[in-house]
PDB file of N, CA and C in Angstrom:
ATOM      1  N   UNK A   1      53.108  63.142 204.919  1.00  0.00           N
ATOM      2  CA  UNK A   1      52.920  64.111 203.864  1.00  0.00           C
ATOM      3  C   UNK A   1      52.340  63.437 202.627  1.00  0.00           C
ATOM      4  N   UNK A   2      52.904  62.442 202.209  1.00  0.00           N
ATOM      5  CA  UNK A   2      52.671  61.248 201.389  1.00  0.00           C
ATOM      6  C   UNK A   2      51.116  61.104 201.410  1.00  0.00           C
ATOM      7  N   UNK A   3      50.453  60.706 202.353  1.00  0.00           N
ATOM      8  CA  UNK A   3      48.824  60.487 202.516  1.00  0.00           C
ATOM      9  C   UNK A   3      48.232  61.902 202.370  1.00  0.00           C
ATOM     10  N   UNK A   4      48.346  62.696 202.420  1.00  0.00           N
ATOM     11  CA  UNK A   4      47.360  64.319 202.544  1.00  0.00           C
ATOM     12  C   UNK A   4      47.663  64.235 200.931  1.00  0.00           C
ATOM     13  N   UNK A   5      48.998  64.251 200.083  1.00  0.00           N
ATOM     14  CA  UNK A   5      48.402  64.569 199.207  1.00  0.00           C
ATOM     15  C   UNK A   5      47.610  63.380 198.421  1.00  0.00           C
ATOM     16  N   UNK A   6      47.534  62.491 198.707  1.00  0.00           N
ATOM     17  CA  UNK A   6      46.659  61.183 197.973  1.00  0.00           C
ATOM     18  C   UNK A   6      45.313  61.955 198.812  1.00  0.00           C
ATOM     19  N   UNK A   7      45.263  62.295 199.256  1.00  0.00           N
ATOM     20  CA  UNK A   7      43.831  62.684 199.945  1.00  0.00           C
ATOM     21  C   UNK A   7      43.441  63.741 198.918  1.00  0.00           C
ATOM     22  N   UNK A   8      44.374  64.567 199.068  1.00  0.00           N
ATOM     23  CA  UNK A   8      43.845  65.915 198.345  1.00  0.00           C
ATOM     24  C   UNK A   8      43.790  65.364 196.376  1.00  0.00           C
ATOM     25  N   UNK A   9      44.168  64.506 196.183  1.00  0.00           N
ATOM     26  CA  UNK A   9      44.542  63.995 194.767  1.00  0.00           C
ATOM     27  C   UNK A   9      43.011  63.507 194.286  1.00  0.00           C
ATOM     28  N   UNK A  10      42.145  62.834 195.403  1.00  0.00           N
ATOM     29  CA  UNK A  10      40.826  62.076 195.108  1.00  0.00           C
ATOM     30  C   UNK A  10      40.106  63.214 194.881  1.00  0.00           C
ATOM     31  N   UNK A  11      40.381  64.345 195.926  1.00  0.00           N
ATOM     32  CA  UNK A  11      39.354  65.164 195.515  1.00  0.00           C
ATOM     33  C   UNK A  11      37.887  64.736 196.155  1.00  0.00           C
ATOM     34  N   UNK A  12      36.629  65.958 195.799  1.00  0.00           N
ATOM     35  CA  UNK A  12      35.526  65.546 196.891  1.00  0.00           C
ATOM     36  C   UNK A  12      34.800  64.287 196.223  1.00  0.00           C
ATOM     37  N   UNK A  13      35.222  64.053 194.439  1.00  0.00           N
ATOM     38  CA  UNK A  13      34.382  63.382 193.769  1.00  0.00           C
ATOM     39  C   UNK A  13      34.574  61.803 194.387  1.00  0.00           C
ATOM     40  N   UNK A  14      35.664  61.502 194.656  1.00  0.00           N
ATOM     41  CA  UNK A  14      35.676  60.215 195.326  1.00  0.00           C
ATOM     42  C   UNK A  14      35.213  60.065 196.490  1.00  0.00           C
ATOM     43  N   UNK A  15      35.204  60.948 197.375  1.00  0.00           N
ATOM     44  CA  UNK A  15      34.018  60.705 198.482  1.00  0.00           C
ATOM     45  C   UNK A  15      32.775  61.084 198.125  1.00  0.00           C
ATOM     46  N   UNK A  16      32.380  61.705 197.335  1.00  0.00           N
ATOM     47  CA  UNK A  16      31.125  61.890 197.161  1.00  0.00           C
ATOM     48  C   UNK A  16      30.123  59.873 197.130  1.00  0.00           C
ATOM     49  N   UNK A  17      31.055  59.175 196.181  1.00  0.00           N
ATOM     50  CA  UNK A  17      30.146  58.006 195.853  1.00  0.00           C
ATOM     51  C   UNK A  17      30.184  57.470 197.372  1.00  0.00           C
ATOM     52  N   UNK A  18      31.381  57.274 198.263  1.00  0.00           N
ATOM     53  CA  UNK A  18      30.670  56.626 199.441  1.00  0.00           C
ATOM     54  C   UNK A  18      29.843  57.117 200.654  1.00  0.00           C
ATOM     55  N   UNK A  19      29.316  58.367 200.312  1.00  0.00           N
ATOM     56  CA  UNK A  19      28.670  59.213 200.932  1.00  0.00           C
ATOM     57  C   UNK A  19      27.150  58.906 200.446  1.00  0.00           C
ATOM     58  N   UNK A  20      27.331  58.624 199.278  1.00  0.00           N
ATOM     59  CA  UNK A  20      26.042  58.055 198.779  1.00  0.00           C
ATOM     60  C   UNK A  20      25.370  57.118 198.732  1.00  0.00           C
ATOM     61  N   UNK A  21      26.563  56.198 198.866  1.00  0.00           N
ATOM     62  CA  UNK A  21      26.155  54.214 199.399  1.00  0.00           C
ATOM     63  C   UNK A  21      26.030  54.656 200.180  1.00  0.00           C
ATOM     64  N   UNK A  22      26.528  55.432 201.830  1.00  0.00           N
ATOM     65  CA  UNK A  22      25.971  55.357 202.913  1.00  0.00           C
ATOM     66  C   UNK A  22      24.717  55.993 203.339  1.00  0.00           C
ATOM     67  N   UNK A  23      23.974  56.771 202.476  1.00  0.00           N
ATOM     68  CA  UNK A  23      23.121  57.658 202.452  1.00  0.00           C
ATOM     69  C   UNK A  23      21.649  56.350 202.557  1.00  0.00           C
ATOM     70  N   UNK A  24      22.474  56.074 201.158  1.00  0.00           N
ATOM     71  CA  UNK A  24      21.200  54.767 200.769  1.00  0.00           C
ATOM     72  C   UNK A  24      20.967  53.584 201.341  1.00  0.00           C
ATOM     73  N   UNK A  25      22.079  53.772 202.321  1.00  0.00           N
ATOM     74  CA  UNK A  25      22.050  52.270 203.436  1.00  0.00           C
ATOM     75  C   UNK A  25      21.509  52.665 204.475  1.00  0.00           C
ATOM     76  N   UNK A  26      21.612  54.115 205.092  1.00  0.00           N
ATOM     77  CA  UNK A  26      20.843  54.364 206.143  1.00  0.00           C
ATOM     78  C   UNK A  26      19.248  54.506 205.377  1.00  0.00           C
ATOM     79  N   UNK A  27      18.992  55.077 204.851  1.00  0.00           N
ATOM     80  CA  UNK A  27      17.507  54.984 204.669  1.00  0.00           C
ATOM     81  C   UNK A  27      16.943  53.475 204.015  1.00  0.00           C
ATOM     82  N   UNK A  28      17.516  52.629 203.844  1.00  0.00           N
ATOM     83  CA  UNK A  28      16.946  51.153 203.786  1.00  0.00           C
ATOM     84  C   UNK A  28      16.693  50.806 204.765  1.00  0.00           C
ATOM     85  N   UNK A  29      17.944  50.937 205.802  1.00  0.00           N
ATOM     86  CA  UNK A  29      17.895  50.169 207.218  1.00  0.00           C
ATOM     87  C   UNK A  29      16.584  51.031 208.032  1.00  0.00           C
ATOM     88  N   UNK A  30      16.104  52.443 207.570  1.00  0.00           N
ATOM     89  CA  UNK A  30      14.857  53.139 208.049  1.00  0.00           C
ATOM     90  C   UNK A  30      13.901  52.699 207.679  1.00  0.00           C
ATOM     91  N   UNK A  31      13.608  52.104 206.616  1.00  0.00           N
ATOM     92  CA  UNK A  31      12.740  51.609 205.833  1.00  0.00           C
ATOM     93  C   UNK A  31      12.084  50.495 206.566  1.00  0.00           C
ATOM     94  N   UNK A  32      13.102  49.589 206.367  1.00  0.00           N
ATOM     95  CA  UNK A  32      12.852  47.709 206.798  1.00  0.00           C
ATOM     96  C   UNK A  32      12.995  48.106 208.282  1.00  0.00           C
ATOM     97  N   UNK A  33      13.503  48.860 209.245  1.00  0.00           N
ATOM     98  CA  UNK A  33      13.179  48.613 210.353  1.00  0.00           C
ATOM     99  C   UNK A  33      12.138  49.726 211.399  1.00  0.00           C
ATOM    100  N   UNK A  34      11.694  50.756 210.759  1.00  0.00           N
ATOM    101  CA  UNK A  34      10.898  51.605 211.586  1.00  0.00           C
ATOM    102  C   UNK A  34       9.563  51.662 210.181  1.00  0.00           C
ATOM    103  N   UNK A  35       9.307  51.733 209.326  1.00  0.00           N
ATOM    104  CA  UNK A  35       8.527  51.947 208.090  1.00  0.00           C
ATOM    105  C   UNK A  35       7.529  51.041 207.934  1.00  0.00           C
ATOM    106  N   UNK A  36       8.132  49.983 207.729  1.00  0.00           N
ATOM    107  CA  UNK A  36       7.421  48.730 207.156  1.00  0.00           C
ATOM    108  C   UNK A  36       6.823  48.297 208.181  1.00  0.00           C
ATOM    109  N   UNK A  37       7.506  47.615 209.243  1.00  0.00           N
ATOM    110  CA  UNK A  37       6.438  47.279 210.527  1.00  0.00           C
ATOM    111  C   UNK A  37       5.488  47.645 210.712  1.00  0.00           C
ATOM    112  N   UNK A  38       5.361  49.333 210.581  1.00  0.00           N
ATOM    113  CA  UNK A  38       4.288  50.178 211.334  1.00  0.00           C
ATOM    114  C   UNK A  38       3.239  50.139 210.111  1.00  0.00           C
ATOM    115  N   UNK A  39       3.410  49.757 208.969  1.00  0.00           N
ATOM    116  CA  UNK A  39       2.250  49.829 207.619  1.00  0.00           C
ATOM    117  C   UNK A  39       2.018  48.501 208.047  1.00  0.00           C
ATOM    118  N   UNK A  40       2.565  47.406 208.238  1.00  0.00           N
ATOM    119  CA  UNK A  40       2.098  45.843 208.441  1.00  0.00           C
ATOM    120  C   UNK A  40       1.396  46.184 209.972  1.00  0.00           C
ATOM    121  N   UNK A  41       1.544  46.702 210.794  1.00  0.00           N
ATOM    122  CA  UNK A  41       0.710  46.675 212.216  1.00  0.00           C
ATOM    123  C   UNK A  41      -0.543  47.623 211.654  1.00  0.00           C
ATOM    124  N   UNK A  42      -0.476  48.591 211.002  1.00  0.00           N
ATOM    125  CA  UNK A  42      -1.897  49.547 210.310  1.00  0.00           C
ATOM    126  C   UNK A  42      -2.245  48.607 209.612  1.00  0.00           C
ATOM    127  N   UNK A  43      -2.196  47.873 208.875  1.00  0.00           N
ATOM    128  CA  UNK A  43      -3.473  46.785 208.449  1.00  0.00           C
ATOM    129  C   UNK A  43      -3.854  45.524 209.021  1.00  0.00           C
ATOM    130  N   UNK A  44      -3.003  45.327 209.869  1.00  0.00           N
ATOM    131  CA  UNK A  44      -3.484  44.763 211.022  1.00  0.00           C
ATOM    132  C   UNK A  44      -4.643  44.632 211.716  1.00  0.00           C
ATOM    133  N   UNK A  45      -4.079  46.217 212.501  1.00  0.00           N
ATOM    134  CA  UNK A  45      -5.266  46.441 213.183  1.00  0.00           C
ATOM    135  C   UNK A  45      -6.842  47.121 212.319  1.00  0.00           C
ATOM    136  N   UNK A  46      -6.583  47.626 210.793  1.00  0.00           N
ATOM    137  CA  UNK A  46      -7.649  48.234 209.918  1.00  0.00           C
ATOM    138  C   UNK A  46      -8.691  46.709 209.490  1.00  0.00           C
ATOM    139  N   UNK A  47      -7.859  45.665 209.424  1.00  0.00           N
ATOM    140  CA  UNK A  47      -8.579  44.494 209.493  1.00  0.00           C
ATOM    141  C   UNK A  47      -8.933  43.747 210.572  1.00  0.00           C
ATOM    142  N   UNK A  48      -8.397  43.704 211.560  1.00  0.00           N
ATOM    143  CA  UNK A  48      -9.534  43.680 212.458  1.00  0.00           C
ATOM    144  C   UNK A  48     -10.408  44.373 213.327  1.00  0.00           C
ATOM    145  N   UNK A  49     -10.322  45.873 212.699  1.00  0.00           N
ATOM    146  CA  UNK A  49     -11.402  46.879 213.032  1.00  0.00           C
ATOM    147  C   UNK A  49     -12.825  46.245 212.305  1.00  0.00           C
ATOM    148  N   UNK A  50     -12.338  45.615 210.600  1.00  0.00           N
ATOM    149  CA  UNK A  50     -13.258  45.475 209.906  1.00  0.00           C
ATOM    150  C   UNK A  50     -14.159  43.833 209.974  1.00  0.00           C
ATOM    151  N   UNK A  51     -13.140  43.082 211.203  1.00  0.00           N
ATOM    152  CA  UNK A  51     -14.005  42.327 211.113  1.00  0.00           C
ATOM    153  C   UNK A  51     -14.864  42.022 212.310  1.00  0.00           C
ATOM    154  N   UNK A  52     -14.823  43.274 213.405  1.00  0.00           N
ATOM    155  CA  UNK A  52     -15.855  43.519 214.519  1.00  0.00           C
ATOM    156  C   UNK A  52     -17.230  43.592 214.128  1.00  0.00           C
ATOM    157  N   UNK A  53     -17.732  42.980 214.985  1.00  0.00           N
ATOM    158  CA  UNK A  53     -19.242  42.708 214.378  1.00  0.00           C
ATOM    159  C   UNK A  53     -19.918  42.727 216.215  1.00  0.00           C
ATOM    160  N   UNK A  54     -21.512  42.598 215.683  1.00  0.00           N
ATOM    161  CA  UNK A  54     -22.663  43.094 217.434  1.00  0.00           C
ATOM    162  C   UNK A  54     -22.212  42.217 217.835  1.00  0.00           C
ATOM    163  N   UNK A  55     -22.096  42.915 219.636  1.00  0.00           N
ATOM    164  CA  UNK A  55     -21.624  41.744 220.377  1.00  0.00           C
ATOM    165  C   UNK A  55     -20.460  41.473 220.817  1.00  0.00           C
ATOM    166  N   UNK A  56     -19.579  41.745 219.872  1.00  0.00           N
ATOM    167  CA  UNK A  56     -18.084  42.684 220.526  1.00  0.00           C
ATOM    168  C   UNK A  56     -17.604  43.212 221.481  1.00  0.00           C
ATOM    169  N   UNK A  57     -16.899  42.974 222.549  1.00  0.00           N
ATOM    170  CA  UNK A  57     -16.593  43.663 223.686  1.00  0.00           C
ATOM    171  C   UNK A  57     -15.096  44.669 222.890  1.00  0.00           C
ATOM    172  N   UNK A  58     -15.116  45.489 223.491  1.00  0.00           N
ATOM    173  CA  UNK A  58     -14.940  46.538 222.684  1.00  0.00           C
ATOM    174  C   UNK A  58     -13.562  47.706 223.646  1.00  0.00           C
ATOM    175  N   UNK A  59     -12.661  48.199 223.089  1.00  0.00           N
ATOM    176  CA  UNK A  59     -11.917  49.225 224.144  1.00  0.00           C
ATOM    177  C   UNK A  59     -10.973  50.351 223.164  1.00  0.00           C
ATOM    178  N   UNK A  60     -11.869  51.427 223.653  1.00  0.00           N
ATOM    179  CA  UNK A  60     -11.682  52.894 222.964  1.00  0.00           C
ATOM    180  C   UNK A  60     -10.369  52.931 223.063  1.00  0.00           C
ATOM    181  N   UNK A  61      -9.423  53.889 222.122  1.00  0.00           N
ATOM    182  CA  UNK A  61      -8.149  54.523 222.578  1.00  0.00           C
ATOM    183  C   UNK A  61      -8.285  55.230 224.196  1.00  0.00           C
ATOM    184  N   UNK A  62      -9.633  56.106 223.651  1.00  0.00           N
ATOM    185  CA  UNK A  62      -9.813  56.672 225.785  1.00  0.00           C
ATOM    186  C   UNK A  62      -9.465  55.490 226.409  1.00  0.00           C
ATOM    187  N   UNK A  63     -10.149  54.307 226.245  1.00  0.00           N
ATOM    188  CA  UNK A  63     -10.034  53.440 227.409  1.00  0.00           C
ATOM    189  C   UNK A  63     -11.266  53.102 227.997  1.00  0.00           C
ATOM    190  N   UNK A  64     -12.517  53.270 227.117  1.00  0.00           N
ATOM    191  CA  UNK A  64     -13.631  53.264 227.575  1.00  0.00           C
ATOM    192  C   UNK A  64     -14.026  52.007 227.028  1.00  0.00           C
ATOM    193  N   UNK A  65     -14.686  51.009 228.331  1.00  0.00           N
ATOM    194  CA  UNK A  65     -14.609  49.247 227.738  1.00  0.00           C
ATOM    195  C   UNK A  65     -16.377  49.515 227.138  1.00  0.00           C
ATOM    196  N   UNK A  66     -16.700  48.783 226.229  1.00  0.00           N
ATOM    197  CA  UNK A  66     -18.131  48.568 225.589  1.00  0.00           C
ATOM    198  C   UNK A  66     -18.557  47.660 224.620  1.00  0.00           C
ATOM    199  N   UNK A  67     -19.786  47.116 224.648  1.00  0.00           N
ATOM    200  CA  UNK A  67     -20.312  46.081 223.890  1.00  0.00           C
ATOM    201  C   UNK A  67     -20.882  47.060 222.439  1.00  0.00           C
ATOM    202  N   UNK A  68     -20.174  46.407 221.421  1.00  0.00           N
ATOM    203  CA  UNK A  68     -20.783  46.581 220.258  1.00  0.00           C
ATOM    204  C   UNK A  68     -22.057  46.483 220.221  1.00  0.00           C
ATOM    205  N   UNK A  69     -22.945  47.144 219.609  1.00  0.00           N
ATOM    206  CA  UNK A  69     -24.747  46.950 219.314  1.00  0.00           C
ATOM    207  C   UNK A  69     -24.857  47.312 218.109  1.00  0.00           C
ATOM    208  N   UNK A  70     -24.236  47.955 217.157  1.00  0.00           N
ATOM    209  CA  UNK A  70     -24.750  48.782 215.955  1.00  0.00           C
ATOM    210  C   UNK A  70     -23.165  48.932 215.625  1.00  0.00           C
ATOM    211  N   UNK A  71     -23.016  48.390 214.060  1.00  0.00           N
ATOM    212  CA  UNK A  71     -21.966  49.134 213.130  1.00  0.00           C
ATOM    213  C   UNK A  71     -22.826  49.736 211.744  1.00  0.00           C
ATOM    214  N   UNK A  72     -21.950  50.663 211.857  1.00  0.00           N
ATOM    215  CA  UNK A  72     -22.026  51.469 210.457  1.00  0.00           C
ATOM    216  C   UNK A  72     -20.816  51.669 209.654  1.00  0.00           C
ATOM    217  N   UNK A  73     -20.989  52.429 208.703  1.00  0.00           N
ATOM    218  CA  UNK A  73     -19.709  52.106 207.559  1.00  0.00           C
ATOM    219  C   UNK A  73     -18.658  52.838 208.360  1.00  0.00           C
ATOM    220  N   UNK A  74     -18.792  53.449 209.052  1.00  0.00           N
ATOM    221  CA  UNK A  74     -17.373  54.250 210.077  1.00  0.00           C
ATOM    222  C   UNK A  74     -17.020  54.435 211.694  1.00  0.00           C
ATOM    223  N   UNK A  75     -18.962  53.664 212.048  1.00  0.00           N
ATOM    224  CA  UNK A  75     -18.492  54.149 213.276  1.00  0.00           C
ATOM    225  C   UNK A  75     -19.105  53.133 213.892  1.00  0.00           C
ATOM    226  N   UNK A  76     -19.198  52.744 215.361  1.00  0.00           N
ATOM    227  CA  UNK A  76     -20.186  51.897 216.018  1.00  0.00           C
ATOM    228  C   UNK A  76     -20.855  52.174 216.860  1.00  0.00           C
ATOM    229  N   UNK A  77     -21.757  51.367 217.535  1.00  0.00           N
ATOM    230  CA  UNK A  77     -22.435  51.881 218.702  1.00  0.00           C
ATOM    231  C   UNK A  77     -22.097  51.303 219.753  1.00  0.00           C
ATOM    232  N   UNK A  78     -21.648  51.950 221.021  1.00  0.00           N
ATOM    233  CA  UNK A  78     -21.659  51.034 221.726  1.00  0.00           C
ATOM    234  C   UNK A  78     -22.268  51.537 223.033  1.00  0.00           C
ATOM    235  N   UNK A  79     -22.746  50.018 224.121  1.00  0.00           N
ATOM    236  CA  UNK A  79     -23.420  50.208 224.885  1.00  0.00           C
ATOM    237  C   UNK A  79     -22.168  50.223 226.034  1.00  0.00           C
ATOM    238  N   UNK A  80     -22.412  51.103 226.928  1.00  0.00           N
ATOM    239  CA  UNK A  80     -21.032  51.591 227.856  1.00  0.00           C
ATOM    240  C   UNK A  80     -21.647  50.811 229.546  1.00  0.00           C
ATOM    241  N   UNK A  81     -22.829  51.147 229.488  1.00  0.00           N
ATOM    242  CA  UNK A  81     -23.539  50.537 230.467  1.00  0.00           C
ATOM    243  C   UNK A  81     -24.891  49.866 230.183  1.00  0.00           C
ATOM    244  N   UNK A  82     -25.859  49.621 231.256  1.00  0.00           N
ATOM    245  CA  UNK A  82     -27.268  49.200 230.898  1.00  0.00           C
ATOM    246  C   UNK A  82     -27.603  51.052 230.357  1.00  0.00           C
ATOM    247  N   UNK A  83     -28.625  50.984 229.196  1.00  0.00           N
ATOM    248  CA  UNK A  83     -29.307  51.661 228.589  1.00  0.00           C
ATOM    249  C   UNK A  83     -27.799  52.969 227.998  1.00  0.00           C
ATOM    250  N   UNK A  84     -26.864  52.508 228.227  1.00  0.00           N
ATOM    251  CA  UNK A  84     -25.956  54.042 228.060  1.00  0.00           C
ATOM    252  C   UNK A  84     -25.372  53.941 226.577  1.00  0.00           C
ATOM    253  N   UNK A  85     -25.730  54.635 225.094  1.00  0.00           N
ATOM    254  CA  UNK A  85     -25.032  54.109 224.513  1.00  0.00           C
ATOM    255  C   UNK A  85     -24.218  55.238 223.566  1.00  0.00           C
ATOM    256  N   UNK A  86     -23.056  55.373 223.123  1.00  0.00           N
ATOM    257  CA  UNK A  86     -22.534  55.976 222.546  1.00  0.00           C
ATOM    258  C   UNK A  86     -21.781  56.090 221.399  1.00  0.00           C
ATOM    259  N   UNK A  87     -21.798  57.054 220.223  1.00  0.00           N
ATOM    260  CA  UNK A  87     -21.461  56.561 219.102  1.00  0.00           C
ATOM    261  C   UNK A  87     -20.417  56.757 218.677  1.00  0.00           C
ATOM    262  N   UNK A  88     -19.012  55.852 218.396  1.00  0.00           N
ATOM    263  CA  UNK A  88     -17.520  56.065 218.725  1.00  0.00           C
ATOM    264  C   UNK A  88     -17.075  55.738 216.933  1.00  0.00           C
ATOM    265  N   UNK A  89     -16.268  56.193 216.102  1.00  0.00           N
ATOM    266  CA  UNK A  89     -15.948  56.108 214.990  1.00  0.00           C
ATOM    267  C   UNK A  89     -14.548  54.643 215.492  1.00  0.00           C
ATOM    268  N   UNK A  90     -14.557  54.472 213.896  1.00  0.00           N
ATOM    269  CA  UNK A  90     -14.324  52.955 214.032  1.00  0.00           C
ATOM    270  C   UNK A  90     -12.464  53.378 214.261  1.00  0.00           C
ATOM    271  N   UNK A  91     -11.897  54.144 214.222  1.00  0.00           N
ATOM    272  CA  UNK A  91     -10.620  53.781 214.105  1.00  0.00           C
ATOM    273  C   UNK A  91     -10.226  54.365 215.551  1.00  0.00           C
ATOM    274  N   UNK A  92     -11.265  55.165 216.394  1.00  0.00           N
ATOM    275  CA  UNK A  92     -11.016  55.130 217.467  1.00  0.00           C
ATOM    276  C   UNK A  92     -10.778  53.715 218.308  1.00  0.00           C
ATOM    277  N   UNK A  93     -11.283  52.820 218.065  1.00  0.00           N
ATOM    278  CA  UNK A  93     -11.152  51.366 218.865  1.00  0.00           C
ATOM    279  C   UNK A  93     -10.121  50.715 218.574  1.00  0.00           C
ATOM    280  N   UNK A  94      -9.912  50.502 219.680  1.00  0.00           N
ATOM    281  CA  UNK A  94      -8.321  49.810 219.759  1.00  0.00           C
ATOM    282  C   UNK A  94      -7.750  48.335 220.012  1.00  0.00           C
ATOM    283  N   UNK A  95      -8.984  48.178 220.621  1.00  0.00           N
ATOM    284  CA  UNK A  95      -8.612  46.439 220.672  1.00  0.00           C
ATOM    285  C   UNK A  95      -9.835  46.257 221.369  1.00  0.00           C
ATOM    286  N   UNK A  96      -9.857  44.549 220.874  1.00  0.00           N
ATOM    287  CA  UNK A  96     -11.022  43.846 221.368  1.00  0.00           C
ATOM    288  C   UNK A  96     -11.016  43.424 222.371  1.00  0.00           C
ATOM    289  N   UNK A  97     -12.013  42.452 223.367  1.00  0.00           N
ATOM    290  CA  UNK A  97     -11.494  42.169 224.770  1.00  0.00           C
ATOM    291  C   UNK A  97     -11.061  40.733 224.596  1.00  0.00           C
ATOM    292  N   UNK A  98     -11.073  40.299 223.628  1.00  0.00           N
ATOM    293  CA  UNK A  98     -10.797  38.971 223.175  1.00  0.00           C
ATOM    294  C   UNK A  98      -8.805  38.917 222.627  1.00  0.00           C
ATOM    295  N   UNK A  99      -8.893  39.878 222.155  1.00  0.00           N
ATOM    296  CA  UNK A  99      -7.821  40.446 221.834  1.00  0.00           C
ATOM    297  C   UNK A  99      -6.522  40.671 223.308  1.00  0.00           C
ATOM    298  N   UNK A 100      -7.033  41.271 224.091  1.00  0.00           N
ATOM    299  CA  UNK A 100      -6.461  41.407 225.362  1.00  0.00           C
ATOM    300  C   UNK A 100      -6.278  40.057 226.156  1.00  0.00           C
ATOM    301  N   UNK A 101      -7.349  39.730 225.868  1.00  0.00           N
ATOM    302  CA  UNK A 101      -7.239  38.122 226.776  1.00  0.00           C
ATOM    303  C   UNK A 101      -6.135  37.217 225.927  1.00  0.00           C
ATOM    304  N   UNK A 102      -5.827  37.343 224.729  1.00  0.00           N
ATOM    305  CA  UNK A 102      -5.108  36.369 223.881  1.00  0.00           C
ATOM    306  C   UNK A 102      -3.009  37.466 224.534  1.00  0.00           C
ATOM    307  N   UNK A 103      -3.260  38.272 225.167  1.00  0.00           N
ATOM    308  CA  UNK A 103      -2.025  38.857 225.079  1.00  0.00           C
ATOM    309  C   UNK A 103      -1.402  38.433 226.173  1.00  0.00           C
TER     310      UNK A 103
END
């Protein structure tokens, strides 16, 4: 009986503050472990989109493998076969073949 009323004595205001440290501990621990990674892997890969250059072996999100021939400020060209070439925007590409071989 003794404990309910010390319970009821705090009232909601005393749980309110550790409801709030825990509030702010789960969204840190969201932060530093699902948040941040994924902004450090997006410039990652935005820098080495930017430092593909002709000549590049090349692999679409589709999955379509190709030699760089032509960049432009967004997109590239690439040759898919002899004479086949197609023009794929730059954040579609996903990794290099140099890139794959290092994995």
């Amino acid at each position: 009986m003794n404990i309910l009323l010390q319970a009821t004595a705090q009232g909601p205001a005393g749980g309110m503050g550790g409801t709030l440290i825990m509030l702010i501990a789960i969204i840190a621990v969201f932060y530093f472990f699902m948040i941040r990674p994924q902004q450090k892997k997006q410039k990652e890969l935005q820098k080495s989109r930017e430092a593909m250059t002709t000549g590049d072996k090349v692999v679409t999100a589709g999955g379509i493998h190709g030699r760089i021939k032509e960049v432009g400020d967004t997109w590239f060209l690439v040759e898919i076969a002899d004479g086949v070439r197609i023009k794929i925007e730059k954040t579609s590409v996903f990794q290099t073949t140099k890139d794959i071989a290092a994995q």
